[in-house]
C-alpha atoms as a PDB file:
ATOM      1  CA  UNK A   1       0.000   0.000   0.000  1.00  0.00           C
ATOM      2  CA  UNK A   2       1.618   3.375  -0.658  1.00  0.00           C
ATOM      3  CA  UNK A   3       3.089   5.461   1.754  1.00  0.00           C
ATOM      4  CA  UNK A   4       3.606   3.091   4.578  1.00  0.00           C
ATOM      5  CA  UNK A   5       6.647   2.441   5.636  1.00  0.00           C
ATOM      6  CA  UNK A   6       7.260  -0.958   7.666  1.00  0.00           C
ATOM      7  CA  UNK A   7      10.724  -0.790   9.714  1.00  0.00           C
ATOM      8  CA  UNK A   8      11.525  -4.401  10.961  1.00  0.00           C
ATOM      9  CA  UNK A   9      13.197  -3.014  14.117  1.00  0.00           C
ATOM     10  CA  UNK A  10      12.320   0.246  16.433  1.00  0.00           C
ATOM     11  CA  UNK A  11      11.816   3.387  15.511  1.00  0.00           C
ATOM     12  CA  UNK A  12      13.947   5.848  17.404  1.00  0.00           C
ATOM     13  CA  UNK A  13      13.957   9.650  17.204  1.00  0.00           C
ATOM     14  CA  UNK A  14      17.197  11.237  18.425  1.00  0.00           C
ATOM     15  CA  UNK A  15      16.849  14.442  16.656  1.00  0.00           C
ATOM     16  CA  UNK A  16      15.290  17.103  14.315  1.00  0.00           C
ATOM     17  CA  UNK A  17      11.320  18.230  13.619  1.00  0.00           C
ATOM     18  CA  UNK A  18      10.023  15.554  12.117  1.00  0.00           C
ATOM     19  CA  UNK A  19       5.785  15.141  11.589  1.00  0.00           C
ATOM     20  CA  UNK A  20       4.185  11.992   9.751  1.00  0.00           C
ATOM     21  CA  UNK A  21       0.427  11.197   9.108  1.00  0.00           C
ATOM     22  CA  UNK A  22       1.098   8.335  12.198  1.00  0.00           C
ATOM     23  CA  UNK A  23       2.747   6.187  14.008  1.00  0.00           C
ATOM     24  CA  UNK A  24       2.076   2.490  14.203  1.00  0.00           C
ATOM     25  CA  UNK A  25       4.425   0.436  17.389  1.00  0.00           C
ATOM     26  CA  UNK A  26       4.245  -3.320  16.796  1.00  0.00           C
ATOM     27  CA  UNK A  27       2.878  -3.777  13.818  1.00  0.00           C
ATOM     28  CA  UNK A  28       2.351  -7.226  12.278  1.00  0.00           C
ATOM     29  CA  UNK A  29       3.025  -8.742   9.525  1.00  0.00           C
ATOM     30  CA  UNK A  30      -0.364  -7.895   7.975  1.00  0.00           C
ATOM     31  CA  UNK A  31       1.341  -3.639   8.040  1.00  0.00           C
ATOM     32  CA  UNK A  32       4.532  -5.793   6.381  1.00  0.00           C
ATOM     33  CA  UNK A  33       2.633  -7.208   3.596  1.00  0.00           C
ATOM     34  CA  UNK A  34       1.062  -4.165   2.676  1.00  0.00           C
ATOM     35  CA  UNK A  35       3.889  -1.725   3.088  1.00  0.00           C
ATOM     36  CA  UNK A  36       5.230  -0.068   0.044  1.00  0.00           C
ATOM     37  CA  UNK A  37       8.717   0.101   1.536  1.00  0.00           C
ATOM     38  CA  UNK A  38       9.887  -2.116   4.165  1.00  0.00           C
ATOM     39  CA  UNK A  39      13.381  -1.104   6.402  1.00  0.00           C
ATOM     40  CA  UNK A  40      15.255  -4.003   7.973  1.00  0.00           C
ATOM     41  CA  UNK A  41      16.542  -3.260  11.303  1.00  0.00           C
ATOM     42  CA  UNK A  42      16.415  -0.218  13.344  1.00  0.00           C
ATOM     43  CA  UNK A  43      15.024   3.289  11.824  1.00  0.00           C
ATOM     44  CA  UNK A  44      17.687   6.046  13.824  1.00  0.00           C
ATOM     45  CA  UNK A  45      15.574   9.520  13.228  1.00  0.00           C
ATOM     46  CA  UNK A  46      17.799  12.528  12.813  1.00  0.00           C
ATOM     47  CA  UNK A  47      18.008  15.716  11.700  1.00  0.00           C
ATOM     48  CA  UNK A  48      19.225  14.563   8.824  1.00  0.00           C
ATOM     49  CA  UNK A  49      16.274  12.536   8.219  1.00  0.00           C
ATOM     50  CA  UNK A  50      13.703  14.104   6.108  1.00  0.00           C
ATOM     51  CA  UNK A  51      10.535  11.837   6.743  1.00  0.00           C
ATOM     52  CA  UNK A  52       7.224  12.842   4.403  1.00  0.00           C
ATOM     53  CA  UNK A  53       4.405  14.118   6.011  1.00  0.00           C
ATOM     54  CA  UNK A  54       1.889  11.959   4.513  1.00  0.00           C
ATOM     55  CA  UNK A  55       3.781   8.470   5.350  1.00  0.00           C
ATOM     56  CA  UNK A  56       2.648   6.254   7.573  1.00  0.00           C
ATOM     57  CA  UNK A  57       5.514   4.464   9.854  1.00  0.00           C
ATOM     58  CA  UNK A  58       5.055   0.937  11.289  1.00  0.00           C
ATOM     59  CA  UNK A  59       7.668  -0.608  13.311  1.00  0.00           C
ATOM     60  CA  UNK A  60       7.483  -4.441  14.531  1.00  0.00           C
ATOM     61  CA  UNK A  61       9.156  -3.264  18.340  1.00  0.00           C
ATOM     62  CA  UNK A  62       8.893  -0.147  19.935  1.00  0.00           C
ATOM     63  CA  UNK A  63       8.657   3.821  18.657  1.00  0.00           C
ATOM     64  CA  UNK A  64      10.667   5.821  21.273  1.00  0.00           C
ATOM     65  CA  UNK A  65      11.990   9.609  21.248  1.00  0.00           C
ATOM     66  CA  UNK A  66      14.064  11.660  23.135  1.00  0.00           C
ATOM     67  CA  UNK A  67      12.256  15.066  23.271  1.00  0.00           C
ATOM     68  CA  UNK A  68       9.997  16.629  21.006  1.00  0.00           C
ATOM     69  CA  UNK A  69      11.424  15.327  17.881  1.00  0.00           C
ATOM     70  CA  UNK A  70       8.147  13.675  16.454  1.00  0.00           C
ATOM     71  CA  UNK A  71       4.329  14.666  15.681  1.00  0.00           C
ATOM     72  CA  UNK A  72       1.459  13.023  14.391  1.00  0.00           C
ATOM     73  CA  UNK A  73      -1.116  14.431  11.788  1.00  0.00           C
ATOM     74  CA  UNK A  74      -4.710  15.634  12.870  1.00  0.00           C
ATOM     75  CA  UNK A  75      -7.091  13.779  11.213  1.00  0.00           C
ATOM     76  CA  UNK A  76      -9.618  15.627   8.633  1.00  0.00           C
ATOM     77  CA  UNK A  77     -12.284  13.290  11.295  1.00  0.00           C
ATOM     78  CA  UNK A  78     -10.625  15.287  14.484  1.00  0.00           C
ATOM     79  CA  UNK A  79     -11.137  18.152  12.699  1.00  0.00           C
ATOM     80  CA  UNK A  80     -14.470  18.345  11.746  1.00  0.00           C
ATOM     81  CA  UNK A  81     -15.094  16.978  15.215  1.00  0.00           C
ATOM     82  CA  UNK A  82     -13.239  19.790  16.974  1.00  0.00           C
ATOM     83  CA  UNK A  83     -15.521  22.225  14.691  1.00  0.00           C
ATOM     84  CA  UNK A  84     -18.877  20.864  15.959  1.00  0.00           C
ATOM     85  CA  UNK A  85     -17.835  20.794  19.881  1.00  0.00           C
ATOM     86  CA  UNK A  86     -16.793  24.570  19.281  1.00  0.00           C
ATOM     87  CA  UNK A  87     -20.002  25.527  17.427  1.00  0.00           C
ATOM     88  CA  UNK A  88     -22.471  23.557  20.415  1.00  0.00           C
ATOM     89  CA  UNK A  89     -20.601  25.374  22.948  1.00  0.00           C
ATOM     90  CA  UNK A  90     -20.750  28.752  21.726  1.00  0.00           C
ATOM     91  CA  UNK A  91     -24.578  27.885  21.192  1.00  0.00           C
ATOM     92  CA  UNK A  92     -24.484  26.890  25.051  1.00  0.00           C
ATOM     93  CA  UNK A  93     -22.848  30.236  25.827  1.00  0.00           C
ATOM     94  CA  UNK A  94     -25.846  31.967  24.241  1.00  0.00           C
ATOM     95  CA  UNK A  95     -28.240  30.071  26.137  1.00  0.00           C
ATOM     96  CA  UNK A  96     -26.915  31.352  29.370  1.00  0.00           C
ATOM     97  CA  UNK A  97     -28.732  33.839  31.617  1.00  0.00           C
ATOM     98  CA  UNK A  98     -26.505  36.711  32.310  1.00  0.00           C
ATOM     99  CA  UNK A  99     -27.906  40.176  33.486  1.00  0.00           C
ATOM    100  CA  UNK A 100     -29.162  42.420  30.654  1.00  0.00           C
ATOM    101  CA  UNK A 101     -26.699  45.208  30.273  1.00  0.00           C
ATOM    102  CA  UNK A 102     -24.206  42.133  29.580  1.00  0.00           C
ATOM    103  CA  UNK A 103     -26.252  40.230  26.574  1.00  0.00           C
ATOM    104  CA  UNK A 104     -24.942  42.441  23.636  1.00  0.00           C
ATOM    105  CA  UNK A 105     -21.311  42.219  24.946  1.00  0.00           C
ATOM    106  CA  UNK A 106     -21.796  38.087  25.421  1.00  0.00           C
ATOM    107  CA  UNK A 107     -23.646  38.317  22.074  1.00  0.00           C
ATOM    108  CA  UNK A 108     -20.788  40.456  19.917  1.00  0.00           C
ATOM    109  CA  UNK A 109     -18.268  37.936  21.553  1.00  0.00           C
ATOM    110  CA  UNK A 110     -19.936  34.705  20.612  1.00  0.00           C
ATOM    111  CA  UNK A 111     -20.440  36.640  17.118  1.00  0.00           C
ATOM    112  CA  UNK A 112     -16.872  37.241  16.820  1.00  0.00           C
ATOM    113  CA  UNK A 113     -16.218  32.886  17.859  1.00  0.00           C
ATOM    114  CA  UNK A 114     -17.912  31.730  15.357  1.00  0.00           C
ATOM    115  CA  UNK A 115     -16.343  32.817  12.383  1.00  0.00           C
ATOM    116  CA  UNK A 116     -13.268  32.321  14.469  1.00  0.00           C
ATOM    117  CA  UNK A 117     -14.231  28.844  14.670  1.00  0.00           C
ATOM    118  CA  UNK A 118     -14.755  28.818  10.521  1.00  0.00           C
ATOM    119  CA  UNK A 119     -11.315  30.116  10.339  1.00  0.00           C
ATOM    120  CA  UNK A 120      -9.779  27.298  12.203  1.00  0.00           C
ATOM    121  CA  UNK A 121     -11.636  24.568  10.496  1.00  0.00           C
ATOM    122  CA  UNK A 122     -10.592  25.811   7.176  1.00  0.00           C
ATOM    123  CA  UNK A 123      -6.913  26.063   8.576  1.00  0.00           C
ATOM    124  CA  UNK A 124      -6.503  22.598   9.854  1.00  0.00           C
ATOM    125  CA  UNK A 125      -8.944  20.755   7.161  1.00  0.00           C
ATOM    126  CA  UNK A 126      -6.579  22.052   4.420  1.00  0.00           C
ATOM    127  CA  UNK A 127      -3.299  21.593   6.490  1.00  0.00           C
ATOM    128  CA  UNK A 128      -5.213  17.479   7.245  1.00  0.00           C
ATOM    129  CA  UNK A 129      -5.513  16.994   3.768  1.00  0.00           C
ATOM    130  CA  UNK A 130      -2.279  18.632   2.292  1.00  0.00           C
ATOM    131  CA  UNK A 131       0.476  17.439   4.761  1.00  0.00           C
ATOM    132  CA  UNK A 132      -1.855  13.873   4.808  1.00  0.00           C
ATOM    133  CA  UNK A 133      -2.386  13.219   1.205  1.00  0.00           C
ATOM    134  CA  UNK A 134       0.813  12.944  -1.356  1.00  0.00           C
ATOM    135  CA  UNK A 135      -1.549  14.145  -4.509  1.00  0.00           C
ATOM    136  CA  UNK A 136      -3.079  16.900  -2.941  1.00  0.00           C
ATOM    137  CA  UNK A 137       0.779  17.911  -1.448  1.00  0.00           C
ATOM    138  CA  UNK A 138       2.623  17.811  -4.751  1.00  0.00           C
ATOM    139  CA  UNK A 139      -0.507  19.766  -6.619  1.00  0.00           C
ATOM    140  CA  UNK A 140       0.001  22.467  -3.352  1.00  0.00           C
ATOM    141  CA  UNK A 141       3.871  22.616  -3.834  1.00  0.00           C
ATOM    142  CA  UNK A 142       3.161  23.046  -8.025  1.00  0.00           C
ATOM    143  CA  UNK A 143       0.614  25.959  -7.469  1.00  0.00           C
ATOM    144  CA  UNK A 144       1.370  27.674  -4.507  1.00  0.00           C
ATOM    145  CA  UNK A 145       2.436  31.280  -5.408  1.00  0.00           C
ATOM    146  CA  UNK A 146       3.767  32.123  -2.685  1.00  0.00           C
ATOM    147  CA  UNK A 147       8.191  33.506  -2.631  1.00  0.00           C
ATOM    148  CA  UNK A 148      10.299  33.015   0.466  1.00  0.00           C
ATOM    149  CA  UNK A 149      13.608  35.500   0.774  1.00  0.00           C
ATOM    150  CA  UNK A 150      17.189  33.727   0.365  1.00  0.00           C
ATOM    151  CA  UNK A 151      18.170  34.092   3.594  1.00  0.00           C
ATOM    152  CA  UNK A 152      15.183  31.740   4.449  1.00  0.00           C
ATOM    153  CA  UNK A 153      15.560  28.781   1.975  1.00  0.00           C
ATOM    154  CA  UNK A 154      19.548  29.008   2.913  1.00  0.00           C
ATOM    155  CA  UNK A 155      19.480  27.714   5.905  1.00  0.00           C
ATOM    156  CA  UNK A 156      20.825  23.974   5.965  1.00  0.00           C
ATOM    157  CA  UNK A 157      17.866  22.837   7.676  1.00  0.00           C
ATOM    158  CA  UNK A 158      14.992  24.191   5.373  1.00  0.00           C
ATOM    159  CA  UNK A 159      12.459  21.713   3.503  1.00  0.00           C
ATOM    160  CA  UNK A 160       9.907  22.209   0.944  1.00  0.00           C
ATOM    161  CA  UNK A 161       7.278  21.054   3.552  1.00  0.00           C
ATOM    162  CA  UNK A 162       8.209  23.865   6.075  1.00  0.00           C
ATOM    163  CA  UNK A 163       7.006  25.734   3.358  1.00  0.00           C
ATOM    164  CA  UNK A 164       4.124  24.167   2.608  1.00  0.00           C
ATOM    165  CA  UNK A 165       3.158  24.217   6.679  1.00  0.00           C
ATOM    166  CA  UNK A 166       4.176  28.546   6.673  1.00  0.00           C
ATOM    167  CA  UNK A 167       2.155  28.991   3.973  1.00  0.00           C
ATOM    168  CA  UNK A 168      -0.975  26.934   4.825  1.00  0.00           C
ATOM    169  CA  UNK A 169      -0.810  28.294   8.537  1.00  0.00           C
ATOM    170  CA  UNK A 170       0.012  32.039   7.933  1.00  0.00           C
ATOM    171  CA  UNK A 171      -2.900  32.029   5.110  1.00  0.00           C
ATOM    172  CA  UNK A 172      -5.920  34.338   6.114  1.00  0.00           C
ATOM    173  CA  UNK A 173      -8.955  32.441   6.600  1.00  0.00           C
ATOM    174  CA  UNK A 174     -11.203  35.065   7.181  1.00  0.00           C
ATOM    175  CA  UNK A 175     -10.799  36.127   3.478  1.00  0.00           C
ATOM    176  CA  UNK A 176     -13.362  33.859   1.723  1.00  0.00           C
ATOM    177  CA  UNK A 177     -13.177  34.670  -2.121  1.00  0.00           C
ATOM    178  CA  UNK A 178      -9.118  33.909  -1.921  1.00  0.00           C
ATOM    179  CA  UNK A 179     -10.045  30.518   0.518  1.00  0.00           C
ATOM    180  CA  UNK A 180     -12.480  29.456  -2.081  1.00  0.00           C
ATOM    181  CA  UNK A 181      -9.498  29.877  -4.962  1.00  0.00           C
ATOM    182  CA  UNK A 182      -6.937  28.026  -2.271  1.00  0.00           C
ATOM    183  CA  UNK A 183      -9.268  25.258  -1.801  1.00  0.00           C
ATOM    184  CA  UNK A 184     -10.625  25.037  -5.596  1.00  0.00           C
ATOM    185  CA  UNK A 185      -6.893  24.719  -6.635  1.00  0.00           C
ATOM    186  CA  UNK A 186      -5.437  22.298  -4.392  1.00  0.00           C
ATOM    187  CA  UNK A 187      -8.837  20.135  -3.499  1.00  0.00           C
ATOM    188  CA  UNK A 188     -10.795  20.702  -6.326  1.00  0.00           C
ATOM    189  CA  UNK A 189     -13.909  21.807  -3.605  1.00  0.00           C
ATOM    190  CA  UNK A 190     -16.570  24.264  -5.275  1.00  0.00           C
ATOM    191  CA  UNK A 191     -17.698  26.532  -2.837  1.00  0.00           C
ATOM    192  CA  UNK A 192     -21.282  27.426  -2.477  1.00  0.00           C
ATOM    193  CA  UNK A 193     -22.515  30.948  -2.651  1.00  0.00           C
ATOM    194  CA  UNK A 194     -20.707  32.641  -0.040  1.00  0.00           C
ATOM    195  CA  UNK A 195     -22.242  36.592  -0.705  1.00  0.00           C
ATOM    196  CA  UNK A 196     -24.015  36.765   2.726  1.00  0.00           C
ATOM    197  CA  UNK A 197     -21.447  34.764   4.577  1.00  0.00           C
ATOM    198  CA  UNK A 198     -18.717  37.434   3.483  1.00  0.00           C
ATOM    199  CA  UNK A 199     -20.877  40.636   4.377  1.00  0.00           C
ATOM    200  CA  UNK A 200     -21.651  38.544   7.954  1.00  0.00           C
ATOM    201  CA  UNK A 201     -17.442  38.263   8.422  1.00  0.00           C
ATOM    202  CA  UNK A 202     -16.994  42.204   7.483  1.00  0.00           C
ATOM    203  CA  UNK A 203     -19.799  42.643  10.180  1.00  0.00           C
ATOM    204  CA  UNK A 204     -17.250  40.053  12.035  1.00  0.00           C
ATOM    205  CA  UNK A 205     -13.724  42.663  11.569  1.00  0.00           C
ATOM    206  CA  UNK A 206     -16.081  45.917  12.972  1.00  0.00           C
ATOM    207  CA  UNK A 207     -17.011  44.046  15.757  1.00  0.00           C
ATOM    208  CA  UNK A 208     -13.522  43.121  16.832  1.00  0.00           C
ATOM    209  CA  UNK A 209     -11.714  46.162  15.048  1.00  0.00           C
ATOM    210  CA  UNK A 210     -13.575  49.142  16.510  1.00  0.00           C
ATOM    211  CA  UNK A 211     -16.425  47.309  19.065  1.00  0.00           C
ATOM    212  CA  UNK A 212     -18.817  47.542  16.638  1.00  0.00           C
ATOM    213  CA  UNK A 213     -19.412  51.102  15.592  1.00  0.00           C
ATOM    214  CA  UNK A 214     -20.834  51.515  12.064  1.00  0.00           C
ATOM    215  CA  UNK A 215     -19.306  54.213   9.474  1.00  0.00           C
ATOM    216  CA  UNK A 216     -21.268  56.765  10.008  1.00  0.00           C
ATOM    217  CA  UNK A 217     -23.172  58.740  12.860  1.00  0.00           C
ATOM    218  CA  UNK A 218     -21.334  56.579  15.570  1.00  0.00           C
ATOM    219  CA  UNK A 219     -23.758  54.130  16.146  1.00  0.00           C
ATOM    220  CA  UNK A 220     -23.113  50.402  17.213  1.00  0.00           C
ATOM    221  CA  UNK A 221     -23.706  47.366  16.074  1.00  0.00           C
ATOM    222  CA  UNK A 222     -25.869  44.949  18.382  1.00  0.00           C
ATOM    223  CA  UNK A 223     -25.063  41.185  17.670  1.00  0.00           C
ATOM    224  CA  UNK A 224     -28.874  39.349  18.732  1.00  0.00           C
ATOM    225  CA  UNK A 225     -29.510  36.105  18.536  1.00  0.00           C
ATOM    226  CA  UNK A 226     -31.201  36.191  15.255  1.00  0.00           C
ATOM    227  CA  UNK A 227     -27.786  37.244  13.512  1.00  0.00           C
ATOM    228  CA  UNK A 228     -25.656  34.791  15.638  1.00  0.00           C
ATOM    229  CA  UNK A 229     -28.019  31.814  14.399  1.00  0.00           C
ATOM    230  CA  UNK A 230     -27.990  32.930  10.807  1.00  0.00           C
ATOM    231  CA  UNK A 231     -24.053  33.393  10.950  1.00  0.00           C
ATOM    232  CA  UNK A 232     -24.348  29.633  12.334  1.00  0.00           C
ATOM    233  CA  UNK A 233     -26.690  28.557   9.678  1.00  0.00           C
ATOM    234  CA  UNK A 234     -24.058  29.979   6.798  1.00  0.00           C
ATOM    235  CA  UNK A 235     -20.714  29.193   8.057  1.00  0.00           C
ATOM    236  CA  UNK A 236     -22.134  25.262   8.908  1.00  0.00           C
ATOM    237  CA  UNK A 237     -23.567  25.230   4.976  1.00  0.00           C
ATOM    238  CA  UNK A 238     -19.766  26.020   3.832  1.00  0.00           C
ATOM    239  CA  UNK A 239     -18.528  23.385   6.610  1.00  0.00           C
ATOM    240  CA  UNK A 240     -21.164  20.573   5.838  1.00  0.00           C
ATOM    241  CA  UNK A 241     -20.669  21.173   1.845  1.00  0.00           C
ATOM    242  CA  UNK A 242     -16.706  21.051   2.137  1.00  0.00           C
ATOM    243  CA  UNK A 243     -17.421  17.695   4.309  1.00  0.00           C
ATOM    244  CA  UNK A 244     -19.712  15.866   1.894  1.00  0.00           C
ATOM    245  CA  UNK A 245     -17.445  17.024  -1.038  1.00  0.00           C
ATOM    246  CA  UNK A 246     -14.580  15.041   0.410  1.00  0.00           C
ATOM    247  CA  UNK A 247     -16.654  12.174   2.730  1.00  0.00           C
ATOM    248  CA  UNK A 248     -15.211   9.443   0.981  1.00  0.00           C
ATOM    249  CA  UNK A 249     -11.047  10.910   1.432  1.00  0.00           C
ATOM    250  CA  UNK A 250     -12.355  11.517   4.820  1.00  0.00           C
ATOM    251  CA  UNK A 251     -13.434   7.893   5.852  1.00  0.00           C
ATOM    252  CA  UNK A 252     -10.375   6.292   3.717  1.00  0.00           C
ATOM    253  CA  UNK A 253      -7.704   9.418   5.114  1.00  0.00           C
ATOM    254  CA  UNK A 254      -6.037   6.500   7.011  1.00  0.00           C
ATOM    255  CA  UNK A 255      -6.075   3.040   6.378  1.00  0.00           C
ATOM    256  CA  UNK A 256      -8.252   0.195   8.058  1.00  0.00           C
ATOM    257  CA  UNK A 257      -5.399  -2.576   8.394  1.00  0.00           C
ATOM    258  CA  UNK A 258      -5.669  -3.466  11.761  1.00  0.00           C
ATOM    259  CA  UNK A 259      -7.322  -0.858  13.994  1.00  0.00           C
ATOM    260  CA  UNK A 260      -6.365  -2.250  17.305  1.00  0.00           C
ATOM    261  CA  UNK A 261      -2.645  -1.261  16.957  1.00  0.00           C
ATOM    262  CA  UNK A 262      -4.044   2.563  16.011  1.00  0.00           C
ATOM    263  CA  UNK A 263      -3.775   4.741  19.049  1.00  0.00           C
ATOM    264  CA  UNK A 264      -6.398   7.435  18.449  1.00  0.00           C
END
């Protein structure tokens, strides 16, 4: 199967930053027989090592590091997961009885969470699928636009997928028409209309830029919680529609082999 890597031996990290899609300690022989490259004896992780970030690593003995030389991928799943306990709780926040004066200030900060909330989904359900899929990572690395300076790419230690992580983590979210190109591009996702949705995140940038106040004759903006629910309601269509788009990736991101030797 592609991109796993079976090391008949331990896996030991001694050194560098190093990030895979996971992690599998005593594997069988079943991970063996299905691994596109198998590694006999021990694996020694260094700095020098430059492991890809959307391999899987099985090792018949143990995986052991000394410091924080190793991390795993989220999982699109965890993601999406992660998403929906954010959304429910700032729901429960509105639901709370606070004293009157206070609802508009609770309300413009809930407001201001959810598309905060968008933003990170859209982060981490790109950075899940880039770093975690080798198509979708070699289409980002041909189409990304983005330049880094000399003094950057110089250094000894620099990889291509450092600059595939910069780039996918320093991206503005909140900036729909470009996130809708980004995602297009790389995951071939249509977005749906997203006209009201973009006029809701401007309301979004007054409300944490200058508290509120409109343009004009200084008055304020008062989130209710008829314009929370309908921010809810537009930012869960994008969500849900980017979701179904990509179920089946999503259910098959990591392989069923033998799910007791998965640590979740």
């Amino acid at each position: 199967m592609e991109d796993i890597i079976f090391v008949k031996g331990n896996i030991i990290f001694k050194s560098g930053d190093h990030r895979v899609k996971e992690l599998v300690p005593y594997a069988t022989n079943t991970w063996e027989e299905k691994a596109e490259k198998i590694i006999d004896g021990d694996l020694i992780v260094t700095e020098e090592n430059e492991l890809m970030p959307y391999s899987i690593y099985g090792a018949s003995g143990e995986i052991s590091t000394y410091g924080n030389f190793i991390s795993g991928m989220q999982s699109p799943s965890s993601v999406i997961r992660i998403f929906n306990e954010e959304i429910e709780n700032l729901q429960k926040l509105k639901r709370q009885e606070i004293s009157s004066e206070l609802v508009f200030v609770l309300n413009r900060q809930i407001y201001i969470g959810v598309v905060g909330t968008m933003e990170l989904f859209l982060c981490d359900f790109l950075y899940s699928m880039v770093l975690g899929n080798k198509k979708y990572y070699y289409r980002f690395c041909e189409s990304s636009l983005r330049t880094f300076k000399l003094n950057e790419i110089s250094n000894k230690k620099w990889r291509i997928q450092d600059a595939v992580i910069k780039t996918i983590l320093e991206t503005n979210y909140h900036k729909i028409d470009e996130i809708k190109k980004i995602y297009k591009k790389n995951l071939n996702i249509d977005f749906p209309s997203s006209e009201k949705l973009e006029k809701q995140i401007l309301t979004r940038h007054r409300l944490v830029h200058r508290n509120g106040r409109q343009d004009k004759d200084y008055e304020y903006i008062k989130v209710d919680h008829n314009m929370i629910e309908e921010l809810i309601s537009e930012v869960k269509t994008l969500i849900n529609h980017i979701v179904r788009t990509k179920s089946i990736e999503i259910e098959n991101w990591f392989p069923v082999i033998e799910v007791q030797n998965i640590e979740s």
